[in-house]
PDB file of N, CA and C in Angstrom:
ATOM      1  N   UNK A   1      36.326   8.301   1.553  1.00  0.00           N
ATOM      2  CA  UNK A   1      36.229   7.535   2.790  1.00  0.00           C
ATOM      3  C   UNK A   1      35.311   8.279   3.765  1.00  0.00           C
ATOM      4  N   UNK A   2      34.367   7.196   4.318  1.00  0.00           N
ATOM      5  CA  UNK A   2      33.342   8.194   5.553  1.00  0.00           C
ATOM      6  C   UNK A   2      34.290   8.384   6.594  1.00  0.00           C
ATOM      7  N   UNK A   3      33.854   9.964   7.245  1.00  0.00           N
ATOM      8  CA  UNK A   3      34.446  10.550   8.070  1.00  0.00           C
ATOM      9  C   UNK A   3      33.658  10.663   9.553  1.00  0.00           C
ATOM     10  N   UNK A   4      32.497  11.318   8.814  1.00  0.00           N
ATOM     11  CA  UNK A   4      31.447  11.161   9.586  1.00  0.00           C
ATOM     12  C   UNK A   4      30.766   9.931  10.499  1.00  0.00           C
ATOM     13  N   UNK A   5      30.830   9.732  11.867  1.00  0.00           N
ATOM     14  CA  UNK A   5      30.218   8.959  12.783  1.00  0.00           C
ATOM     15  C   UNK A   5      28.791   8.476  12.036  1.00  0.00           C
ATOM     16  N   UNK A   6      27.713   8.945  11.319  1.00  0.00           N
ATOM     17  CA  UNK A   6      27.223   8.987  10.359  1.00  0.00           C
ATOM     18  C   UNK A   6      26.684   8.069   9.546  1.00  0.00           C
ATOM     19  N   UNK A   7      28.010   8.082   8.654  1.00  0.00           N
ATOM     20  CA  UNK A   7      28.365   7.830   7.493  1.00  0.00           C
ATOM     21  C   UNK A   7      29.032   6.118   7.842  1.00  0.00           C
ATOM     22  N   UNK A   8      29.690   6.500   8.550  1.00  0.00           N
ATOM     23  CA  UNK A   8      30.785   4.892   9.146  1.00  0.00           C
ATOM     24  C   UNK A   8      29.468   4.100   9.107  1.00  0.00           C
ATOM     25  N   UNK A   9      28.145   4.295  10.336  1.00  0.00           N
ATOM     26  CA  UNK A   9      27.584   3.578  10.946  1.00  0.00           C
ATOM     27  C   UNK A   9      26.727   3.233   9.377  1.00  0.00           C
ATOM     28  N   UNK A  10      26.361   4.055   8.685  1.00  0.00           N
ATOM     29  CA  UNK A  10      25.425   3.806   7.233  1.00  0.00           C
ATOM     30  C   UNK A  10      26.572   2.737   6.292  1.00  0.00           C
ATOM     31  N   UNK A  11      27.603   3.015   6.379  1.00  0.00           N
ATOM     32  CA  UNK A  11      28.555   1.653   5.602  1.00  0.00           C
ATOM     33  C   UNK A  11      28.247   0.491   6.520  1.00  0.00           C
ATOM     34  N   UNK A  12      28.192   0.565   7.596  1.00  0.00           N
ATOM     35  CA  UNK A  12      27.984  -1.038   8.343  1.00  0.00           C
ATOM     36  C   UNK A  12      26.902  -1.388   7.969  1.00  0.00           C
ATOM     37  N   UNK A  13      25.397  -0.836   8.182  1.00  0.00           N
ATOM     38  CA  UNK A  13      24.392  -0.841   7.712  1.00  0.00           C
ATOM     39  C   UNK A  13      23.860  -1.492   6.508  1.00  0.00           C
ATOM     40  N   UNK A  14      24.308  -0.763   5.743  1.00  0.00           N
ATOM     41  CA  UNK A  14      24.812  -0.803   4.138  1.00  0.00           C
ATOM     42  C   UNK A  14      25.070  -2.755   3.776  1.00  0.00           C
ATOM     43  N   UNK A  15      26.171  -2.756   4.572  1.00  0.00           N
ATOM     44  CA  UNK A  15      26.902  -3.877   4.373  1.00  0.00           C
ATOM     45  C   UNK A  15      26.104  -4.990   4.821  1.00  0.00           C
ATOM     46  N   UNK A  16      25.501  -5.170   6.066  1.00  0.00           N
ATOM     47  CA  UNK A  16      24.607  -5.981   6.373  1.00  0.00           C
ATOM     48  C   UNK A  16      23.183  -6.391   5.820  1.00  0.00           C
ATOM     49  N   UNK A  17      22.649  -5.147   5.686  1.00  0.00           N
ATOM     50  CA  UNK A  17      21.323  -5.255   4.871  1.00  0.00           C
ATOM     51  C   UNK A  17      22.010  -6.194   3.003  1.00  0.00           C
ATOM     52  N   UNK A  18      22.727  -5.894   2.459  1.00  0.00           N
ATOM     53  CA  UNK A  18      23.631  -6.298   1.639  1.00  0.00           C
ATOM     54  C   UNK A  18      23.184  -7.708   1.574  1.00  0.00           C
ATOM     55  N   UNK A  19      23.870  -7.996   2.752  1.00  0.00           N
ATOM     56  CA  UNK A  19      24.179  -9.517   2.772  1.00  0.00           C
ATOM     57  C   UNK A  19      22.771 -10.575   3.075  1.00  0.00           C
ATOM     58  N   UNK A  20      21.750  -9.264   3.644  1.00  0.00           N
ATOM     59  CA  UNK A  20      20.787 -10.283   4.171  1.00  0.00           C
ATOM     60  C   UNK A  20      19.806 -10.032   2.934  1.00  0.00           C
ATOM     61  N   UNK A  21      19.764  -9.342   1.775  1.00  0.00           N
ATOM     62  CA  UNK A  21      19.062  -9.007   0.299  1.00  0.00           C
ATOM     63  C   UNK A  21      19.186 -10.430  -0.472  1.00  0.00           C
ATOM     64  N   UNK A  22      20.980 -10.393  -0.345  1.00  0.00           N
ATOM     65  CA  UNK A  22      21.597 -11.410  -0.909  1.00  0.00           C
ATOM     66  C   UNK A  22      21.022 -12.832  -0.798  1.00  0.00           C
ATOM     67  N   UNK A  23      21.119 -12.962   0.537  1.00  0.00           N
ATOM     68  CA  UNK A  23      20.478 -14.331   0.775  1.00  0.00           C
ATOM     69  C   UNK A  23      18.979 -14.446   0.651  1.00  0.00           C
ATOM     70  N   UNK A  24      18.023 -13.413   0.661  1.00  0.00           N
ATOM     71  CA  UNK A  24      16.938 -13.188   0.474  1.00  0.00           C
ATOM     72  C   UNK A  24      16.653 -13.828  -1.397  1.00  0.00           C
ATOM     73  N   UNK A  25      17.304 -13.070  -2.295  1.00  0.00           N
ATOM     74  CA  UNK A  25      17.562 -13.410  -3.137  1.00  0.00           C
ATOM     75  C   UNK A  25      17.743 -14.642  -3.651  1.00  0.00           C
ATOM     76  N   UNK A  26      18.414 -14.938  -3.277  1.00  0.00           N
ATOM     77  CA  UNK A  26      18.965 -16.703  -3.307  1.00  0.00           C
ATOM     78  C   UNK A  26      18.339 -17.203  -3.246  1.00  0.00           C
ATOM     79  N   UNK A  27      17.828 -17.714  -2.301  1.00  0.00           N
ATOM     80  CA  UNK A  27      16.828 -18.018  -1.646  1.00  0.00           C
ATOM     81  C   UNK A  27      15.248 -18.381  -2.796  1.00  0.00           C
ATOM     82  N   UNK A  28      14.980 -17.158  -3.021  1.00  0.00           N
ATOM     83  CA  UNK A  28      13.764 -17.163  -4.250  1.00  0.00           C
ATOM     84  C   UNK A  28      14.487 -17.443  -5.518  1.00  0.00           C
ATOM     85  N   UNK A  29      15.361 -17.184  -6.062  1.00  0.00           N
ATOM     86  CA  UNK A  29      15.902 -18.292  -7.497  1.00  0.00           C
ATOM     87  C   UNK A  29      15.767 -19.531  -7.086  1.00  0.00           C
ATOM     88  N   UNK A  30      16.703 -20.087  -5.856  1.00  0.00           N
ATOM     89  CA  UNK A  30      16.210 -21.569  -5.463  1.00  0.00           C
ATOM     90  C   UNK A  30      14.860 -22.180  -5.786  1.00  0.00           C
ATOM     91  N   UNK A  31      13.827 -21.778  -5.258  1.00  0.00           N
ATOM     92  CA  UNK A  31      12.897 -22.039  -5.476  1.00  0.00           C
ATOM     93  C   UNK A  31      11.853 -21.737  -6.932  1.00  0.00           C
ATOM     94  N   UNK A  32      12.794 -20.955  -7.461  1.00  0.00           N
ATOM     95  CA  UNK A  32      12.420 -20.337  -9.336  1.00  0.00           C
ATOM     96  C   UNK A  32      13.163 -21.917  -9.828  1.00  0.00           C
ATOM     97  N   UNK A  33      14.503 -22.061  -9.584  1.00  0.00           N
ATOM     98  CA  UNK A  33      15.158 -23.653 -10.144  1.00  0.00           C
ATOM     99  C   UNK A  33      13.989 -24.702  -9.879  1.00  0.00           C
ATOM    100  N   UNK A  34      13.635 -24.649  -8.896  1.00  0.00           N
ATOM    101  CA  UNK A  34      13.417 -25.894  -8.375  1.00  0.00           C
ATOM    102  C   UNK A  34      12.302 -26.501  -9.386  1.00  0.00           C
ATOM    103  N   UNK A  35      11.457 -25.173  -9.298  1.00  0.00           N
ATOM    104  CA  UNK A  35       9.786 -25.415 -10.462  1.00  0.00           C
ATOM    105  C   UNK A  35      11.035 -25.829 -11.854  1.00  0.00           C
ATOM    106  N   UNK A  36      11.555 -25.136 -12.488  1.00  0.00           N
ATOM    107  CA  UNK A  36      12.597 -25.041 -13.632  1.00  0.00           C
ATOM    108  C   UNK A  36      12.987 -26.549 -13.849  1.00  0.00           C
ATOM    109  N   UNK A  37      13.538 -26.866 -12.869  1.00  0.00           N
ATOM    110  CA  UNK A  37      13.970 -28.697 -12.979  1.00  0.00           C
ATOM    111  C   UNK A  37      12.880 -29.406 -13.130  1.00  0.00           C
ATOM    112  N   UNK A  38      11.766 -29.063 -12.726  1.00  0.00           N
ATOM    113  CA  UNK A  38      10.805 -30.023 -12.393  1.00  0.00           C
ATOM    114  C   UNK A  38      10.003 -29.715 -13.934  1.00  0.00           C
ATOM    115  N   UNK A  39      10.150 -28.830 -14.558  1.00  0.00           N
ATOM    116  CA  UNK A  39       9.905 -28.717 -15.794  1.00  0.00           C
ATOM    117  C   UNK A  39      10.618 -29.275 -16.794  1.00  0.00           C
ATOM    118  N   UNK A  40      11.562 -28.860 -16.682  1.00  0.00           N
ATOM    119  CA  UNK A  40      12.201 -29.805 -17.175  1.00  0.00           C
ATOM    120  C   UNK A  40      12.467 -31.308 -17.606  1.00  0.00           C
ATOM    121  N   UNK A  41      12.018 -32.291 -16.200  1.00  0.00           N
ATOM    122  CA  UNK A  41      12.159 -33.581 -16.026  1.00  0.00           C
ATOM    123  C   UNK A  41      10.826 -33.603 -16.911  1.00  0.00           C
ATOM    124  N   UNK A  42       9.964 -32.861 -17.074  1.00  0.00           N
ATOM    125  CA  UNK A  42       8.035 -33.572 -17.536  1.00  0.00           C
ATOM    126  C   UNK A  42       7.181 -33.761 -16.177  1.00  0.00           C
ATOM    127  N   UNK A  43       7.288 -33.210 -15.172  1.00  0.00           N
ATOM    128  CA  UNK A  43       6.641 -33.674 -14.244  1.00  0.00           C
ATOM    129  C   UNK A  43       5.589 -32.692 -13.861  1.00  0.00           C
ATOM    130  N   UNK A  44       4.363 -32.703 -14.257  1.00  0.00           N
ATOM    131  CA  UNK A  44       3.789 -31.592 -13.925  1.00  0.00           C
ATOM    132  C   UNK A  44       3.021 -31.893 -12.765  1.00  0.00           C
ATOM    133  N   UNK A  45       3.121 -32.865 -12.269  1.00  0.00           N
ATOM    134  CA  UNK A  45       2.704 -32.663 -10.106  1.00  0.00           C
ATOM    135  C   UNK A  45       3.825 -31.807  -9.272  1.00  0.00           C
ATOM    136  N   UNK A  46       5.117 -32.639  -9.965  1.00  0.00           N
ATOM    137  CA  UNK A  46       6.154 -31.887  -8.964  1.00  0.00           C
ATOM    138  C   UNK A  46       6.181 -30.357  -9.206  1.00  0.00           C
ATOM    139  N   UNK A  47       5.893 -30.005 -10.848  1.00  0.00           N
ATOM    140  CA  UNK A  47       6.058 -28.982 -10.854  1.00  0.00           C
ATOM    141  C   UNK A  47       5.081 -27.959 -10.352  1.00  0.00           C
ATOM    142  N   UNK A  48       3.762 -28.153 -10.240  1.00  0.00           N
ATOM    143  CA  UNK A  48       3.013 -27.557  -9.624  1.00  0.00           C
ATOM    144  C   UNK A  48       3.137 -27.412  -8.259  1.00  0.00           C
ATOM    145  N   UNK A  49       3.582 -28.161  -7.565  1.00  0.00           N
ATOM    146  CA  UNK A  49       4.008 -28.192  -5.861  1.00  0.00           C
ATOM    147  C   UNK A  49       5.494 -27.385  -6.140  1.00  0.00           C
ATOM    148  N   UNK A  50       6.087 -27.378  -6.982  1.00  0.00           N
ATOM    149  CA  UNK A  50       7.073 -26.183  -6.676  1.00  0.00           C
ATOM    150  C   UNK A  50       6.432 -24.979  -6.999  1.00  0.00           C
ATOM    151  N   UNK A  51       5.576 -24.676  -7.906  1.00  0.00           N
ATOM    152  CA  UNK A  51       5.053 -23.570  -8.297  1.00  0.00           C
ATOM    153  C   UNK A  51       4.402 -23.183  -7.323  1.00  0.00           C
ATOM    154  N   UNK A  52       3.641 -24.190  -6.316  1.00  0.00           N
ATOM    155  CA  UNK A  52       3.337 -23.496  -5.243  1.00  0.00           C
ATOM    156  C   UNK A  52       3.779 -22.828  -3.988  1.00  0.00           C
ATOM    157  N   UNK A  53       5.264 -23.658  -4.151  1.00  0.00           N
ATOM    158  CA  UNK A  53       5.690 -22.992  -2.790  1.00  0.00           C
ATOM    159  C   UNK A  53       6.732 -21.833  -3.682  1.00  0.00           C
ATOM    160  N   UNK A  54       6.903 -21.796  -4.779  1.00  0.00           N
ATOM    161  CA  UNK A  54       7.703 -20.476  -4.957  1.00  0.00           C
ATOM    162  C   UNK A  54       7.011 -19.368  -5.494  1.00  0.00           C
ATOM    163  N   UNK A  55       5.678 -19.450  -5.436  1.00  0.00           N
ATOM    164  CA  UNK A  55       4.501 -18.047  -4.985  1.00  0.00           C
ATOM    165  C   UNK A  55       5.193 -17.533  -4.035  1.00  0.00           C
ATOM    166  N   UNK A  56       4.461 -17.762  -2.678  1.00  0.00           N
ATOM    167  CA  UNK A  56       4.940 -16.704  -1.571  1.00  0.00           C
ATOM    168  C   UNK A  56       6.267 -16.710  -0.858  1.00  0.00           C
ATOM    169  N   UNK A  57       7.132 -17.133  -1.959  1.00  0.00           N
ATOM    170  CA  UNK A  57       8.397 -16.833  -2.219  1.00  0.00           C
ATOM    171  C   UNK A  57       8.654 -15.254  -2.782  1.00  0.00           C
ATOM    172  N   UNK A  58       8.379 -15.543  -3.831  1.00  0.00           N
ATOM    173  CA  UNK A  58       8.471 -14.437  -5.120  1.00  0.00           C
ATOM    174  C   UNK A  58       7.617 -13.006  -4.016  1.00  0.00           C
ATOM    175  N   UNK A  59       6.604 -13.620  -3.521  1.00  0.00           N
ATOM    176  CA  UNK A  59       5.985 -12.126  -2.792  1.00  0.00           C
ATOM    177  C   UNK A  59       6.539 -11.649  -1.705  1.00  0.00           C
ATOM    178  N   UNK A  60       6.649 -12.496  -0.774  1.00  0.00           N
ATOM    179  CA  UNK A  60       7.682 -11.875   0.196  1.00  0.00           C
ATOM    180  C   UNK A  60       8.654 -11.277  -0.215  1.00  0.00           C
ATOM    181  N   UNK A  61       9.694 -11.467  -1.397  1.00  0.00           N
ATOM    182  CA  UNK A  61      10.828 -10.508  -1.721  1.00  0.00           C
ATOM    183  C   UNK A  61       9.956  -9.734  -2.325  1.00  0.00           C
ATOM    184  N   UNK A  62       8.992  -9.262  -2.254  1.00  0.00           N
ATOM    185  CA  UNK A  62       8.647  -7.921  -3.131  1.00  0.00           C
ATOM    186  C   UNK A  62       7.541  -7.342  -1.946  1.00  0.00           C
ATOM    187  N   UNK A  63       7.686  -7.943  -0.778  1.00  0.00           N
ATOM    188  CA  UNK A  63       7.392  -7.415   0.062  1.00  0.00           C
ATOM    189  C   UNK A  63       8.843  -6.939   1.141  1.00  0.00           C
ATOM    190  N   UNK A  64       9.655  -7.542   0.982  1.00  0.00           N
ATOM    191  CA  UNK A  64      10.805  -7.379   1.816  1.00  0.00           C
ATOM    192  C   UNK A  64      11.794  -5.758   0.781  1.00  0.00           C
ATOM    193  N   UNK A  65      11.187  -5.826  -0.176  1.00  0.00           N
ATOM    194  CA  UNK A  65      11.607  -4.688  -1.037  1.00  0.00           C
ATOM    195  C   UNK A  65      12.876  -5.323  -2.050  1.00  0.00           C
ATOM    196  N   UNK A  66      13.451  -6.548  -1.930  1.00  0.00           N
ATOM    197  CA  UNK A  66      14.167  -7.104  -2.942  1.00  0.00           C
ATOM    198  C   UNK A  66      13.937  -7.548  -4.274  1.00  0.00           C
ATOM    199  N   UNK A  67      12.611  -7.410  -4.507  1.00  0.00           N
ATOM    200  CA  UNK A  67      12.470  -6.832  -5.858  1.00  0.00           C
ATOM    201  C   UNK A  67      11.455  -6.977  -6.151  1.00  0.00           C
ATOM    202  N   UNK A  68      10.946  -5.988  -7.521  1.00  0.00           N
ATOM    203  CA  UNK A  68      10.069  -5.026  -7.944  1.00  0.00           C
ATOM    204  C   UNK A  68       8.724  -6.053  -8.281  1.00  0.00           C
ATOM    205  N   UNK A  69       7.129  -5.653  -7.654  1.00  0.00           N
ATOM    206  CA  UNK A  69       6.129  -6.377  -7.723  1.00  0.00           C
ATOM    207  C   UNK A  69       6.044  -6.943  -9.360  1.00  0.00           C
ATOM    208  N   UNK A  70       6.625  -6.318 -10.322  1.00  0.00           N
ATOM    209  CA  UNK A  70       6.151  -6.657 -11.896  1.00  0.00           C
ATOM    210  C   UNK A  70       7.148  -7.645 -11.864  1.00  0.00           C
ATOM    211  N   UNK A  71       8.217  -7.459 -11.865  1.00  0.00           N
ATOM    212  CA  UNK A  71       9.340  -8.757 -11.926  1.00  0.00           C
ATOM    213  C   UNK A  71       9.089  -9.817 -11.264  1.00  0.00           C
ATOM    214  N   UNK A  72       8.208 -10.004 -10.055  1.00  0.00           N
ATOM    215  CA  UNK A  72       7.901 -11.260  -9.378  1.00  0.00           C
ATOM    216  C   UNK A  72       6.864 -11.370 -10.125  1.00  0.00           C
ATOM    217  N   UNK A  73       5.905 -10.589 -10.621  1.00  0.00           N
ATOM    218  CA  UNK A  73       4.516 -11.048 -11.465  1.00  0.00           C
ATOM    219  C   UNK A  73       4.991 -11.993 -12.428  1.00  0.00           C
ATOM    220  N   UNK A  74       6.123 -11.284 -12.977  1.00  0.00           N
ATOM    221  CA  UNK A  74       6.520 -11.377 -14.000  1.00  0.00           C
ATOM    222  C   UNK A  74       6.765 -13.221 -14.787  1.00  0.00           C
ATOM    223  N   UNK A  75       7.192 -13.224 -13.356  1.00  0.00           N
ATOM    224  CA  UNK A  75       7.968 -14.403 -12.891  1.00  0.00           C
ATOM    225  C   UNK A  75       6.965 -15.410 -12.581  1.00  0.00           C
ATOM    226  N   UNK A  76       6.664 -15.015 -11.930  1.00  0.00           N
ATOM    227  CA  UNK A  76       5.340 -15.968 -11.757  1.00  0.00           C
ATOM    228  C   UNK A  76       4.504 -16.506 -12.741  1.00  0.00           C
ATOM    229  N   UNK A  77       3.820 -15.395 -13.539  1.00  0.00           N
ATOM    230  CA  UNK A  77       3.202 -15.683 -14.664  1.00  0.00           C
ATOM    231  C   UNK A  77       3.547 -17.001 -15.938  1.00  0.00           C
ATOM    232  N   UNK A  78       5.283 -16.346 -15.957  1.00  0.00           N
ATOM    233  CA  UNK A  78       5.816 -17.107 -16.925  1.00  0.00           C
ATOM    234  C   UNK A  78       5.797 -18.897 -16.451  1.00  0.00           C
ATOM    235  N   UNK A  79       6.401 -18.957 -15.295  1.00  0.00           N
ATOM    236  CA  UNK A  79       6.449 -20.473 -15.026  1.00  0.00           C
ATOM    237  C   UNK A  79       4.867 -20.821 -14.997  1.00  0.00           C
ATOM    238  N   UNK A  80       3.647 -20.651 -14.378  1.00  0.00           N
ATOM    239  CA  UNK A  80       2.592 -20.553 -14.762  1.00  0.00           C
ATOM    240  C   UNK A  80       1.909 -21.093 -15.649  1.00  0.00           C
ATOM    241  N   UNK A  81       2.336 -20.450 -16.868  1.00  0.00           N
ATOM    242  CA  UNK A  81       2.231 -20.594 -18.448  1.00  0.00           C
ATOM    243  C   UNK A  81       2.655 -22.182 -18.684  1.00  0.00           C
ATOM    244  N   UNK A  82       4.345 -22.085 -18.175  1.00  0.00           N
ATOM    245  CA  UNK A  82       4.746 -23.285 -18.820  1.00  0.00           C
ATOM    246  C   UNK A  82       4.158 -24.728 -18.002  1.00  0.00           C
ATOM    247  N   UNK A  83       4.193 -24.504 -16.717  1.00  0.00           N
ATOM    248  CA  UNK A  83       3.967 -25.712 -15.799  1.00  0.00           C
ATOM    249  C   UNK A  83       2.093 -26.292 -16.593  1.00  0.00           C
ATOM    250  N   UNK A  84       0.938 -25.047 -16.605  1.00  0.00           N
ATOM    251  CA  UNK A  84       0.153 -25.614 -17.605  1.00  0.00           C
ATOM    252  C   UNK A  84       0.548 -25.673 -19.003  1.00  0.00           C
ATOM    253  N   UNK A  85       1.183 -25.586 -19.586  1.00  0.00           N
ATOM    254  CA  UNK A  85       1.642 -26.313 -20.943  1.00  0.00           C
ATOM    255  C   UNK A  85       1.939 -27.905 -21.098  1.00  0.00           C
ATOM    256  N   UNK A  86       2.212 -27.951 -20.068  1.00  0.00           N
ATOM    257  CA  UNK A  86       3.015 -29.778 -19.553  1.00  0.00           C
ATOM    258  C   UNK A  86       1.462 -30.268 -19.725  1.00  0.00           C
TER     259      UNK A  86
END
């Protein structure tokens, strides 16, 4: 258990940044589904207009530090691939 004045204030910290990763997170899968459905259905307009807005999705969390520039490449690339496959 923190003892330290410190330590307390780095668990609150902790806890908040937490929650706002979280929703950060969310947030960009939402928009990873959204292209995903739209692939799904055969629609490759819709899916390209999701592919576009979940670009600077994917970069902002890897600018916000919620996750790693290759995993959003990563990510990107792949739907990419498939949305021109359609």
């Amino acid at each position: 258990m923190a003892n330290s004045p410190q330590a307390k204030k780095r668990i609150r910290r902790n806890d908040r940044r937490a929650e706002i990763n979280g929703n950060r997170i969310s947030r960009i899968r939402t928009f990873v589904k959204k292209v995903e459905s739209a692939l799904e259905g055969g629609d490759k307009a819709a899916a390209a207009e999701a592919l576009k807005a979940a670009q600077p999705e994917l970069a902002s969390g890897v600018a916000r530090g919620v996750m790693h520039k290759n995993t959003a490449a990563r990510k990107f690339s792949r739907l990419t691939k498939r949305v021109a496959a359609l």
